[in-house]
Every structure is written in C-alpha cells, then in structure tokens.
N, C-alpha and C. Protein backbone atom coordinates (compact mmCIF):
# COMPACT_ATOMS: atom_id res chain seq x y z
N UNK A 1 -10.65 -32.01 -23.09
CA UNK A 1 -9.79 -31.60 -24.17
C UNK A 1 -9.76 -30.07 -24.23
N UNK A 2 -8.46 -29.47 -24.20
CA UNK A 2 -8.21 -28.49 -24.42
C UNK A 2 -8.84 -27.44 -25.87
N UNK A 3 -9.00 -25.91 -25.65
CA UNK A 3 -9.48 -25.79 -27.45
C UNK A 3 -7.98 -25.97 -28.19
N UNK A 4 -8.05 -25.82 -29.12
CA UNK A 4 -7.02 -26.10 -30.42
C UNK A 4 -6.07 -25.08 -30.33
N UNK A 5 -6.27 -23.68 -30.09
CA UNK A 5 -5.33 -22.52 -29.69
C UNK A 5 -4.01 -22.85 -28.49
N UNK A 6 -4.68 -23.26 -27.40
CA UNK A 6 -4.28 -23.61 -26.29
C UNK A 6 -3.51 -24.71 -25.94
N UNK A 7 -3.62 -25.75 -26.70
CA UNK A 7 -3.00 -26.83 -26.98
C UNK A 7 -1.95 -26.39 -27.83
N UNK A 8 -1.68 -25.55 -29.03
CA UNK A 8 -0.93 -24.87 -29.61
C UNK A 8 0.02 -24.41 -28.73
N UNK A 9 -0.21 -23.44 -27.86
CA UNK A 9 0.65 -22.57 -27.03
C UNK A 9 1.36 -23.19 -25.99
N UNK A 10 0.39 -24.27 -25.29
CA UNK A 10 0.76 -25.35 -24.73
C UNK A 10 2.30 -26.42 -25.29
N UNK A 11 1.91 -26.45 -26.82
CA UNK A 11 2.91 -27.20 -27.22
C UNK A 11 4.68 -26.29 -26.96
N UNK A 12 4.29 -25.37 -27.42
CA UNK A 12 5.66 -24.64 -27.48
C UNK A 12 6.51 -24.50 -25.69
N UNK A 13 5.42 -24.78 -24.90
CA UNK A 13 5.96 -25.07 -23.57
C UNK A 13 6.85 -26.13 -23.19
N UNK A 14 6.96 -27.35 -23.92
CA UNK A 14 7.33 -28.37 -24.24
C UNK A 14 8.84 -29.04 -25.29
N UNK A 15 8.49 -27.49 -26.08
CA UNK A 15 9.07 -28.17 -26.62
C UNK A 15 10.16 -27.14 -26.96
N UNK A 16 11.79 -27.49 -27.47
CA UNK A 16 12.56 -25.88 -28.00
C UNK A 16 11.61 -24.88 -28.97
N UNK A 17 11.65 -25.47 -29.93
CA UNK A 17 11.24 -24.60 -30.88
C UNK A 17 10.26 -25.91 -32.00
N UNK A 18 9.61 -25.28 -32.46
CA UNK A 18 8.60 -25.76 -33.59
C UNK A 18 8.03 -24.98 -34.36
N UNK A 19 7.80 -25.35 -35.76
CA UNK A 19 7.17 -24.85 -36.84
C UNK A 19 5.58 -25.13 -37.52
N UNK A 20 4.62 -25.01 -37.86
CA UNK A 20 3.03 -25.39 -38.18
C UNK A 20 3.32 -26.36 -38.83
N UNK A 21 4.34 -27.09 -39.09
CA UNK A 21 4.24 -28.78 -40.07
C UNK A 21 4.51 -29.47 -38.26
N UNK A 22 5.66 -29.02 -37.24
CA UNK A 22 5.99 -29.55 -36.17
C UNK A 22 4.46 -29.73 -35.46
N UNK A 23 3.86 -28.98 -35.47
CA UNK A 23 2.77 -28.68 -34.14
C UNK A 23 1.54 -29.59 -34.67
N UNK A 24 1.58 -29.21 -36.61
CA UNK A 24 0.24 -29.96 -36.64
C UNK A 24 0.44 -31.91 -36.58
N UNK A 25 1.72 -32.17 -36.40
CA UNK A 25 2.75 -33.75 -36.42
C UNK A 25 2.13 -34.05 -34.80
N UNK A 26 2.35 -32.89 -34.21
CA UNK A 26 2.38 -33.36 -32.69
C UNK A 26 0.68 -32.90 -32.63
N UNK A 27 -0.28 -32.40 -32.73
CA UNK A 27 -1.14 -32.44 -32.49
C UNK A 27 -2.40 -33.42 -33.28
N UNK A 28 -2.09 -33.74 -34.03
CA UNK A 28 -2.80 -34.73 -35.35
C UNK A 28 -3.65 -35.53 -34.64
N UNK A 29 -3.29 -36.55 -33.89
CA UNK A 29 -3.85 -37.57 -33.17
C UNK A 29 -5.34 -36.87 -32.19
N UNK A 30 -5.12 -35.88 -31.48
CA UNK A 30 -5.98 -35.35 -30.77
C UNK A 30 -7.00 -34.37 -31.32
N UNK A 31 -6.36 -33.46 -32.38
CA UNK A 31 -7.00 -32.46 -33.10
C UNK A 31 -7.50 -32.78 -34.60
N UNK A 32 -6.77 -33.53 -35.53
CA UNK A 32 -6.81 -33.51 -36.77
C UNK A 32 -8.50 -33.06 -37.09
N UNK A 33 -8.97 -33.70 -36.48
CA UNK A 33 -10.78 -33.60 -37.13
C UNK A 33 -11.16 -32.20 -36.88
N UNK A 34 -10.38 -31.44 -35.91
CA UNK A 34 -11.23 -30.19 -36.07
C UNK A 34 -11.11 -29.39 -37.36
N UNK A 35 -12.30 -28.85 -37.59
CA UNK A 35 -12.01 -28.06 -38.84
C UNK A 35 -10.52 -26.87 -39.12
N UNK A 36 -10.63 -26.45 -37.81
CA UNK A 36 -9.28 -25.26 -38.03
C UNK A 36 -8.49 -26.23 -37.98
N UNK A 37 -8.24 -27.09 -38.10
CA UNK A 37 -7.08 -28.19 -38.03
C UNK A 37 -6.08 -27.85 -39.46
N UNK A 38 -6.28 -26.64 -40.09
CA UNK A 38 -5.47 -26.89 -41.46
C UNK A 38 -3.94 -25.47 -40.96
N UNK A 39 -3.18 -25.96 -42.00
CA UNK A 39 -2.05 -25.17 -41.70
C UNK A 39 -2.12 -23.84 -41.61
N UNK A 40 -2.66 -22.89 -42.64
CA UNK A 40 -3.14 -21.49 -42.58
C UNK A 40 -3.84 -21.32 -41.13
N UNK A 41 -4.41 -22.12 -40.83
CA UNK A 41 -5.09 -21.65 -39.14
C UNK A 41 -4.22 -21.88 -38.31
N UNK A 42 -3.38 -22.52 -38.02
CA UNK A 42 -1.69 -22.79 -37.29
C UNK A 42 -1.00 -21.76 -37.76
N UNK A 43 -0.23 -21.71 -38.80
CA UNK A 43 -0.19 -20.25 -38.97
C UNK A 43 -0.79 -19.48 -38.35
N UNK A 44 -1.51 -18.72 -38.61
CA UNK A 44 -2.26 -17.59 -38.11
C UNK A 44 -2.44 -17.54 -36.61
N UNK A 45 -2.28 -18.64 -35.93
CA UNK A 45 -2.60 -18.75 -34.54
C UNK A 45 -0.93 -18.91 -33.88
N UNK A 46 0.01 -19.11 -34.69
CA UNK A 46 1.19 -18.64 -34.28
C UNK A 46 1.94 -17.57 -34.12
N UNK A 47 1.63 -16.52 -35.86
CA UNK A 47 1.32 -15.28 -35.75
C UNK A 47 0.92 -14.38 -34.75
N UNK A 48 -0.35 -14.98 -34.45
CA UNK A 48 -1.32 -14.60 -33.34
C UNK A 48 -0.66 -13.88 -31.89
N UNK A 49 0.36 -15.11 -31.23
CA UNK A 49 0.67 -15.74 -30.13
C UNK A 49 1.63 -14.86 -30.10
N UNK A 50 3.06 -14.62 -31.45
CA UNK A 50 4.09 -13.44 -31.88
C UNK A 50 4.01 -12.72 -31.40
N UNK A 51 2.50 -11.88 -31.95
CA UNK A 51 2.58 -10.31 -31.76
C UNK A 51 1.99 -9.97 -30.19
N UNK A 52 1.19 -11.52 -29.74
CA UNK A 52 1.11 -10.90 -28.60
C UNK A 52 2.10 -11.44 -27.51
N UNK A 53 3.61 -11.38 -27.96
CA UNK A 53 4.35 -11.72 -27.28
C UNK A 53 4.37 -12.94 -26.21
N UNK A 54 3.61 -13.96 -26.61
CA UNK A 54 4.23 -15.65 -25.84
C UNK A 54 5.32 -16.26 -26.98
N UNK A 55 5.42 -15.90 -28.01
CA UNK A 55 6.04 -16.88 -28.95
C UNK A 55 7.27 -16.00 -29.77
N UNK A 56 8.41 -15.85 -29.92
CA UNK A 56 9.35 -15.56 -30.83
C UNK A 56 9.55 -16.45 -31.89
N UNK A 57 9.87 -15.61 -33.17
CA UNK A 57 10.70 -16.48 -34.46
C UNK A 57 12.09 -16.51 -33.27
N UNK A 58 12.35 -17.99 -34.10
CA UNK A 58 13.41 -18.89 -33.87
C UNK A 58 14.58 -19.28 -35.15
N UNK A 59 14.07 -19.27 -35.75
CA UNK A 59 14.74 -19.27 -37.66
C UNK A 59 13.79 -19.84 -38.14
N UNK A 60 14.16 -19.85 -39.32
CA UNK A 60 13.59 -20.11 -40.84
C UNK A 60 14.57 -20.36 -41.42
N UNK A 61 13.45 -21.86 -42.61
CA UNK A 61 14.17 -22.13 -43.85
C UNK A 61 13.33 -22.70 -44.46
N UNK A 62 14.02 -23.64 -45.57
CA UNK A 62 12.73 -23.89 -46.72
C UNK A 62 12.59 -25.37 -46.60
N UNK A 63 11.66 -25.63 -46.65
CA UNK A 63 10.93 -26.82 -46.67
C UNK A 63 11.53 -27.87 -48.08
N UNK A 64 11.21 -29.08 -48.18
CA UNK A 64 11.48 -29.83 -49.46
C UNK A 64 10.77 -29.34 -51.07
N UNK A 65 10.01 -28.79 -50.52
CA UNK A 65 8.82 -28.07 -51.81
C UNK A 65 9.10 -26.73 -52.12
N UNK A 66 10.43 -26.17 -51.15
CA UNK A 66 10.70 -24.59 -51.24
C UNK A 66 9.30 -23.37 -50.46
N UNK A 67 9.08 -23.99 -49.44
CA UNK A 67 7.64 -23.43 -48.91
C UNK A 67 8.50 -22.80 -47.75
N UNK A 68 8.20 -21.77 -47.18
CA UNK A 68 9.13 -21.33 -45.97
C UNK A 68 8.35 -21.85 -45.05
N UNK A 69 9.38 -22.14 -44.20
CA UNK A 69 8.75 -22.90 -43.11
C UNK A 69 9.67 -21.52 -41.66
N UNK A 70 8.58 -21.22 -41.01
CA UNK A 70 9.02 -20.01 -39.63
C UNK A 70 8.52 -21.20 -38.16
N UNK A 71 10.04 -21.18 -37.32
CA UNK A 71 10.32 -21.71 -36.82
C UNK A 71 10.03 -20.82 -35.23
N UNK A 72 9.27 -21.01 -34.25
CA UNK A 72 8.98 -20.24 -33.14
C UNK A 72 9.33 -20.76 -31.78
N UNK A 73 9.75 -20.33 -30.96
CA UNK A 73 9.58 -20.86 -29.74
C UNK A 73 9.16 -19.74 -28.80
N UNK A 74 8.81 -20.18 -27.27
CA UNK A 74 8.61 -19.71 -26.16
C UNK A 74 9.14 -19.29 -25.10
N UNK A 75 9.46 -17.79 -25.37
CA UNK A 75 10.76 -17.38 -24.54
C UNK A 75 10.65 -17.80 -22.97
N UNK A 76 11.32 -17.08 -22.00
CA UNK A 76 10.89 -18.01 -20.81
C UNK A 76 9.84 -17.08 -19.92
N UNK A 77 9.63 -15.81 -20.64
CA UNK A 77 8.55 -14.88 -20.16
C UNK A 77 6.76 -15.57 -20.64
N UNK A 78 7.14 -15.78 -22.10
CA UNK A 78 6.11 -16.26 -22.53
C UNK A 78 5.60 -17.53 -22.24
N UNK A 79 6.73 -18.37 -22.17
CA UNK A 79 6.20 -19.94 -21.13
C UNK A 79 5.40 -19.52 -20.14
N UNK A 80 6.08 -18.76 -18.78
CA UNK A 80 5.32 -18.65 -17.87
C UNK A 80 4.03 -18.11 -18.07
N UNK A 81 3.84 -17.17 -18.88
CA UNK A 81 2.69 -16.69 -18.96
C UNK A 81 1.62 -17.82 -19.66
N UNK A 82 1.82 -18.33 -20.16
CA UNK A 82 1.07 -19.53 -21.26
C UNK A 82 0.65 -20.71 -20.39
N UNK A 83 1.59 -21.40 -19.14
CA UNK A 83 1.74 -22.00 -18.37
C UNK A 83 0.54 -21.47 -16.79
N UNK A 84 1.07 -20.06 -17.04
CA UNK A 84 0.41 -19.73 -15.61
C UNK A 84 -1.50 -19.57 -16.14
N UNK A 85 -1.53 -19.14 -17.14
CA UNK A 85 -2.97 -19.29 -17.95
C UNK A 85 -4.01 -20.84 -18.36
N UNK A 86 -3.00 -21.62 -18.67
CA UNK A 86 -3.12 -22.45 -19.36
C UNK A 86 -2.97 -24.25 -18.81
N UNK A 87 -3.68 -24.52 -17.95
CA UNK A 87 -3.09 -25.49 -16.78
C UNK A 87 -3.16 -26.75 -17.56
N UNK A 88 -2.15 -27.41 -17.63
CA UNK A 88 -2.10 -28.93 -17.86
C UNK A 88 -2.98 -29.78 -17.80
C-alpha cells in the first residue's frame, strides 16, 4: 500500500479533475482508517501538490451546505512527473 499523499497524487493521474470530497469517495475503502484520513489533511495535501506545481485549480463552486469546494487536476507536466515518481 501506497502512503496516503501518493495515492492522492496518484489519483489525479486518473482522473480529469477532482475535489477533497472526490478523492476522499475514491480513496475511503483503502485509506479511511488512517488518521490523516480527514478532509483538512486532503486539503492541505492538495494545496501542497499546487504550489509545488503537479496539480492546478480546475474551478470551484459551492457544495450543498455552501462550503467551497476547489476543484484540481493534473496538468500533463505534472502527471508525468507524479507518474514518473510514483509507480503503480
């Protein structure tokens, strides 16, 4: 099993675009029990991924509760790099 970061970055390889409600949906089954398993740590590890350029905002909007929800994907620089790091 992959750590929890990596599987993160991993996901966005996969997929267009996703948001920390998308990733923690698709990761639940494998990760849920870890402790960073909560949204603020998805967050922050998406953030993370942003500034160090694997991940772009994609849009935003608001959730059913009015919560913003920031929508990211993996440009095709940042795939490769995430991909060439990060082996299946």
């Amino acid at each position: 099993m992959q750590p929890l970061n990596y599987a993160i970055l991993k996901h966005f390889t996969k997929v267009g675009e996703a948001c920390a409600d998308d990733v923690m949906a698709a990761l639940k089954d494998q990760y849920g029990h870890f402790q960073a398993f909560k949204k603020p740590s998805i967050i922050n590890a998406l953030m993370t991924a942003e500034a160090n350029g694997l991940l772009e905002e994609a849009r935003f909007d608001m959730d059913p509760a009015d919560e913003l929800r920031v929508y990211y994907r993996a440009h095709e620089e940042g795939a490769a790099t995430i991909n060439r790091y990060i082996k299946d």
